[in-house]
Structure formats: structure tokens, C-alpha cells
C-alpha atoms as a PDB file:
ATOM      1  CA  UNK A   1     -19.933  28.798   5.558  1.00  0.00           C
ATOM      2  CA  UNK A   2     -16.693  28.776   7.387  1.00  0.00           C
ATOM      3  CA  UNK A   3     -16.882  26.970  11.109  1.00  0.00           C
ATOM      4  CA  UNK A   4     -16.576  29.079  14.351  1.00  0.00           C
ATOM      5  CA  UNK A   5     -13.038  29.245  16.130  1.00  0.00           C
ATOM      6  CA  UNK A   6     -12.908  26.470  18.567  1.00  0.00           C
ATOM      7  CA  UNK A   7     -13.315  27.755  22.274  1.00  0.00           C
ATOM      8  CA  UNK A   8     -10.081  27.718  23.809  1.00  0.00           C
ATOM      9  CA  UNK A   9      -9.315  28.119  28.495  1.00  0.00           C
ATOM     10  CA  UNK A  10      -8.120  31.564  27.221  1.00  0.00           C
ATOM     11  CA  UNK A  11     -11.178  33.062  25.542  1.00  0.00           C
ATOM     12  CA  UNK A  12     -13.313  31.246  29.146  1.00  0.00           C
ATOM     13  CA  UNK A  13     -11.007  32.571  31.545  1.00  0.00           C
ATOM     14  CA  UNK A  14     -10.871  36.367  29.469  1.00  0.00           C
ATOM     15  CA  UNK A  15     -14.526  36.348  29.735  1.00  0.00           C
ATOM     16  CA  UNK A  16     -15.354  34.753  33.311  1.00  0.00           C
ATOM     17  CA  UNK A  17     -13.470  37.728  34.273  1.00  0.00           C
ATOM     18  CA  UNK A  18     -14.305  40.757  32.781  1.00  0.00           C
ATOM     19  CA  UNK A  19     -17.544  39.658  33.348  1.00  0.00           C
ATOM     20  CA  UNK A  20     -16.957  38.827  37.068  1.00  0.00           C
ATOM     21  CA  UNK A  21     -15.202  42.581  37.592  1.00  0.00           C
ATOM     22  CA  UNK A  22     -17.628  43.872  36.099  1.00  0.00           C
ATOM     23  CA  UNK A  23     -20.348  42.641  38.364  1.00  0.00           C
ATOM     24  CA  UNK A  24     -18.259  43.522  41.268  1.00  0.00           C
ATOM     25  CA  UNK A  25     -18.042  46.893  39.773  1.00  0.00           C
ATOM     26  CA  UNK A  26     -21.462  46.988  39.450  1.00  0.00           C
ATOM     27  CA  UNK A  27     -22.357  45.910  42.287  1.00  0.00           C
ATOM     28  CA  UNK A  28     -19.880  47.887  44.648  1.00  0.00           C
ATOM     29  CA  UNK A  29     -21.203  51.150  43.443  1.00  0.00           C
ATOM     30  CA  UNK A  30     -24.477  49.937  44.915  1.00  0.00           C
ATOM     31  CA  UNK A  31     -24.257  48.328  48.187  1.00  0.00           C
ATOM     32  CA  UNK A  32     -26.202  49.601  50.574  1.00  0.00           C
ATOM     33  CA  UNK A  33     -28.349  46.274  50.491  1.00  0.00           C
ATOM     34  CA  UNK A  34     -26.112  43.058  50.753  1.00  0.00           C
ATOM     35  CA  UNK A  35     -26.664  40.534  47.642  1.00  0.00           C
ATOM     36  CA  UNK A  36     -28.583  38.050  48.979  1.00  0.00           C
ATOM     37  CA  UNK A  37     -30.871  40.649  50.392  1.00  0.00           C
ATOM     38  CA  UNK A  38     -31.101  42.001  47.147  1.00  0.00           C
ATOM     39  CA  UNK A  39     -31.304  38.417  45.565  1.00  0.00           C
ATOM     40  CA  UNK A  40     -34.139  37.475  48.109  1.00  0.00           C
ATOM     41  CA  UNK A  41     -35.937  41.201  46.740  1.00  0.00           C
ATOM     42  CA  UNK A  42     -36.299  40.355  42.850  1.00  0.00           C
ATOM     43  CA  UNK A  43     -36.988  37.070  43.806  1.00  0.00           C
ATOM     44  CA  UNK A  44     -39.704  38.217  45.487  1.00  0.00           C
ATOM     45  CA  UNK A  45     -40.962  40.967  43.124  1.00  0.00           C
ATOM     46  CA  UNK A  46     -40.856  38.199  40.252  1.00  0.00           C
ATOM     47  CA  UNK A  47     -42.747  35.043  41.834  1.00  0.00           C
ATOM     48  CA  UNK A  48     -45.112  37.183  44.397  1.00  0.00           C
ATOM     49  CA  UNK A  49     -45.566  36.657  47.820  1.00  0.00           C
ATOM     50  CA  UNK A  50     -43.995  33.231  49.088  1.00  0.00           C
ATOM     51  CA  UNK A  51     -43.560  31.537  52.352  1.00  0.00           C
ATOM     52  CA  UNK A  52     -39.612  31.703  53.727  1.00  0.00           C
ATOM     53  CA  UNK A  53     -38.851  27.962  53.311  1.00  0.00           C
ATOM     54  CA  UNK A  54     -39.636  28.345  49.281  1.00  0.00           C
ATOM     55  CA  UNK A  55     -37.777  31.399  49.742  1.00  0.00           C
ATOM     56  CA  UNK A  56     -34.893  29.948  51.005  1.00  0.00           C
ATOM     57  CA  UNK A  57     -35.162  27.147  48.088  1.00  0.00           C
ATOM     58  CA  UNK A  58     -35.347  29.610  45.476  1.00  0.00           C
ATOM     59  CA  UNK A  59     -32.518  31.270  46.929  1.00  0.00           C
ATOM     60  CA  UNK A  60     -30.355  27.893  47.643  1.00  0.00           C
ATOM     61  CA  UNK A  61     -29.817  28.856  51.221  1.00  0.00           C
ATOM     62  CA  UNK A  62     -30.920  27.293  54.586  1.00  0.00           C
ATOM     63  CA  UNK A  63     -33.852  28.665  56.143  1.00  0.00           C
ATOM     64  CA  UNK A  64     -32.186  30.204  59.755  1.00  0.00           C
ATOM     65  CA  UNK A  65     -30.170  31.850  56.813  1.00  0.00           C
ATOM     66  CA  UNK A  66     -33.826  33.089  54.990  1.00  0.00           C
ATOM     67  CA  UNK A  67     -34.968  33.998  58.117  1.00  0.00           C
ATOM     68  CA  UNK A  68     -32.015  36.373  59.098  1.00  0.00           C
ATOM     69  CA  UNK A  69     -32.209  37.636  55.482  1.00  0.00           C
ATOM     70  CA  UNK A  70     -36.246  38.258  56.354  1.00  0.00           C
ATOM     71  CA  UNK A  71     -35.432  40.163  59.421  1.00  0.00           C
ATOM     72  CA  UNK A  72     -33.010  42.357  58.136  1.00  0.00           C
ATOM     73  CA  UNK A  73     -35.816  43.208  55.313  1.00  0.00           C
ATOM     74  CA  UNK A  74     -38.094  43.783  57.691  1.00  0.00           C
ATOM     75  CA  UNK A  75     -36.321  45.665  59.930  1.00  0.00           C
ATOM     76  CA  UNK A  76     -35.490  48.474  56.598  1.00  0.00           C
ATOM     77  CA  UNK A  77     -39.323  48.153  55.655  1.00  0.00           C
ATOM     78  CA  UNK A  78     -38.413  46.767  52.561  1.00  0.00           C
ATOM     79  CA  UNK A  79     -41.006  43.678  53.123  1.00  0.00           C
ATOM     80  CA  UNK A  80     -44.448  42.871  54.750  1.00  0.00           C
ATOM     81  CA  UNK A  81     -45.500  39.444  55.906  1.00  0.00           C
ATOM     82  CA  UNK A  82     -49.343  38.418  55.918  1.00  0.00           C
ATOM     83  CA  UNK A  83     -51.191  35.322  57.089  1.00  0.00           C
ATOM     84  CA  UNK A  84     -50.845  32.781  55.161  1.00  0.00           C
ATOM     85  CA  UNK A  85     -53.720  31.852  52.854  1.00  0.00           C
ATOM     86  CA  UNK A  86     -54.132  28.640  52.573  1.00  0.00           C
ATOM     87  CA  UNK A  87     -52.336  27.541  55.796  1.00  0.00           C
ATOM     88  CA  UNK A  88     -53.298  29.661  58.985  1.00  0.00           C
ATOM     89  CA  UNK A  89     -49.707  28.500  60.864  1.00  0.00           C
ATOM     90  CA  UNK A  90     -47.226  29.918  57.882  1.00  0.00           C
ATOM     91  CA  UNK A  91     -46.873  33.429  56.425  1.00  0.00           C
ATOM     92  CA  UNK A  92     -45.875  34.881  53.085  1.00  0.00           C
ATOM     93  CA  UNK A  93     -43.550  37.614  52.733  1.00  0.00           C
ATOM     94  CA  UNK A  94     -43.951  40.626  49.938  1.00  0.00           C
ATOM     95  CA  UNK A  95     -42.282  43.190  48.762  1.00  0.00           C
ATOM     96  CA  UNK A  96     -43.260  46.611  50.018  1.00  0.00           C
ATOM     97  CA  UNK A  97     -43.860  49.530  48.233  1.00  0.00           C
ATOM     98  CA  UNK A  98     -40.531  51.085  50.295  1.00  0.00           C
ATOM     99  CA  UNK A  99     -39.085  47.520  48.860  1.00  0.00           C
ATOM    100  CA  UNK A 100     -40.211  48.060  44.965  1.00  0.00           C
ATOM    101  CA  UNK A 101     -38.466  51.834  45.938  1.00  0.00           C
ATOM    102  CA  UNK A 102     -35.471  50.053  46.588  1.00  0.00           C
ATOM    103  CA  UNK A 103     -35.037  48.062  43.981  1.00  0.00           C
ATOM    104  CA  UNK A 104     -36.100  50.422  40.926  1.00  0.00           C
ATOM    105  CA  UNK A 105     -33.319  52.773  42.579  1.00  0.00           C
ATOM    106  CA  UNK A 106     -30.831  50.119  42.998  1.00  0.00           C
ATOM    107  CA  UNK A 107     -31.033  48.910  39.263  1.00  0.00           C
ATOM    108  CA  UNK A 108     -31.019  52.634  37.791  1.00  0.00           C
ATOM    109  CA  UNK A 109     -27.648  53.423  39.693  1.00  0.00           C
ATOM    110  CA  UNK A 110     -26.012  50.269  38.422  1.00  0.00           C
ATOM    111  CA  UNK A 111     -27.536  50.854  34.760  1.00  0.00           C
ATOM    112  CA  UNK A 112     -26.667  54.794  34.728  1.00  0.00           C
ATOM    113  CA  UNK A 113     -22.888  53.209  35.826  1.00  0.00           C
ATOM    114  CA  UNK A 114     -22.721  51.245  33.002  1.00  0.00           C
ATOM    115  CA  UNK A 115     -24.233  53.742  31.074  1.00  0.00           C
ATOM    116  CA  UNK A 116     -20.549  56.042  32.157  1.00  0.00           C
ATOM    117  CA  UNK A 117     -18.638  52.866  31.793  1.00  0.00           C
ATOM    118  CA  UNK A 118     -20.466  52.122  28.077  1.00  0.00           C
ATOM    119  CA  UNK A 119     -20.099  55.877  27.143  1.00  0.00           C
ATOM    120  CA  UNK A 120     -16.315  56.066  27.451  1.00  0.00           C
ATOM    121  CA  UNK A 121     -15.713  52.878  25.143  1.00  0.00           C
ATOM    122  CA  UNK A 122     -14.948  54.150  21.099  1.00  0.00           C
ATOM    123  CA  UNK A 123     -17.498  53.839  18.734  1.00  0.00           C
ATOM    124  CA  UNK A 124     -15.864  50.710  17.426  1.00  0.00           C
ATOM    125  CA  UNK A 125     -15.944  49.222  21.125  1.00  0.00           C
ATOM    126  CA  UNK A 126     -19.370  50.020  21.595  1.00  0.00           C
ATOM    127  CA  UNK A 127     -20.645  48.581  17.870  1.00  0.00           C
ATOM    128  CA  UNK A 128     -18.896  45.654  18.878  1.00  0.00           C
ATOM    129  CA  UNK A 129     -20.553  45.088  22.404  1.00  0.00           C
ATOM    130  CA  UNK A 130     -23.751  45.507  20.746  1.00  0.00           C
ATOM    131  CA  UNK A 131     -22.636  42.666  18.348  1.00  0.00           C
ATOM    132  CA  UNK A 132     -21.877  40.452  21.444  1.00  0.00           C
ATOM    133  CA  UNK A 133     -25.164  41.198  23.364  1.00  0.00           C
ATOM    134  CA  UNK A 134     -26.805  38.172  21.380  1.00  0.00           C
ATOM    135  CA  UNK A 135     -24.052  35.733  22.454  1.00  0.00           C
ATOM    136  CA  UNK A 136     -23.747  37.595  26.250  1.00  0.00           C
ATOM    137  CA  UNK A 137     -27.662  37.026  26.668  1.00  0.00           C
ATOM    138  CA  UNK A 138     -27.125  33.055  25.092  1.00  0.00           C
ATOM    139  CA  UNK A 139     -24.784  31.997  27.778  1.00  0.00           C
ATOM    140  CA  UNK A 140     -27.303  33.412  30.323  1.00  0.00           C
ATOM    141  CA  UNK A 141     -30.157  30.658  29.385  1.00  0.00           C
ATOM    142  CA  UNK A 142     -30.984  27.993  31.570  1.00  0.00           C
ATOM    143  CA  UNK A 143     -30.688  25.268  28.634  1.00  0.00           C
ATOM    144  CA  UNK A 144     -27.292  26.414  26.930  1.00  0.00           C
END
């Protein structure tokens, strides 16, 4: 078994960004809700309703920063907040149905995009990118 060429600044830096223009890409095409609104949205829609301080924790930001975020949610409709529970003073915020709207349309623009993008890559491109997924998806885990 031969060993794997040694990782070099070139093949990092070639990869940090095509992936990071990408994204960009992706994301530009898209932007009618601002990242971390869109951040604090999944967030929401994968750990349920949650009060704005473990929000803002999941999300690494400060909580006047969650609670702007919050507001401008609210204000589109994309969330609801209910009482709290299991503590009468706090409340938890959830995704609304207009919220779940958003973000099922949001992630079928960017995939039809890269569907385009994917499409106009050869054959030989695209056989190789599906080669690459396994790695792509490795660097992505918490524990590599």
C-alpha cells in the first residue's frame, strides 16, 4: 500500500478557498435573510424550541446580539415565542411554520445553484467530485 502525499500550505490554501467562494457564491444568490439569522433558524429547527441565552451560546454570540437577531425574526414572522415551561419569567423561541417556509426555500435555491454550477463541470470533473465527497464530508466532523 503506497502512503498518501503529504499535505502541503498549497493543497490548504487551494481548498480553504474554493471552498470559501463557493459558500459566498452560495450564499449570495440567497440573501434575503442575513447569516446569522439564518444560522439562528436551523439552529432552531434542529434542537427545538430554546430560550435566547442558549440561543445565543449555540450561536457564539452575546445575547443583546440574540436578541436583535430575535426581533428581526419576529418582526418577518419567521419565529413564535411561548411561555416558558419550566420557568414562568423566560420564554422559548420556535420556528414558525412561515420560518420552516423559509428555510426549505432558502436551501432548494442554493442546492438547485449548485445543481447549475455541478451540471456545467465534465463528466470527468463531476466523477471526481463525487470521489472527494467522502474526504469533503471528513473534514466537516467535529473530531477530525
Amino acid at each position: 500500500m503506497t502512503e498518501p502525499p503529504p499535505v502541503d500550505s498549497e493543497l490548504a490554501t487551494r481548498l480553504r478557498l474554493a471552498v470559501g467562494r463557493l459558500a459566498r457564491r452560495i450564499r449570495l444568490a440567497t440573501n434575503d435573510i442575513p447569516p446569522l439569522q439564518l444560522s439562528a433558524l436551523a439552529t432552531l429547527e434542529q434542537h427545538g424550541p430554546l430560550r435566547s441565552g442558549e440561543l445565543a451560546a449555540r450561536e457564539a454570540v452575546t445575547a443583546p446580539t440574540m436578541t436583535r437577531v430575535l426581533a428581526s425574526l419576529a418582526d418577518r414572522g419567521l419565529i413564535t415565542r411561548e411561555p416558558d415551561p419550566t420557568d414562568a419569567r423566560s420564554v422559548r423561541v420556535s420556528l414558525s411554520p412561515a420560518g420552516v417556509e423559509a428555510l426549505v426555500r432558502i436551501r432548494s435555491e442554493r442546492t438547485a445553484l449548485l445543481v447549475a454550477r455541478v451540471a456545467r463541470l465534465t463528466e470527468e470533473q463531476r466523477v471526481a467530485l463525487v470521489a472527494a465527497l467522502p474526504a469533503l464530508e471528513a473534514l466537516v466532523e467535529e473530531d477530525c
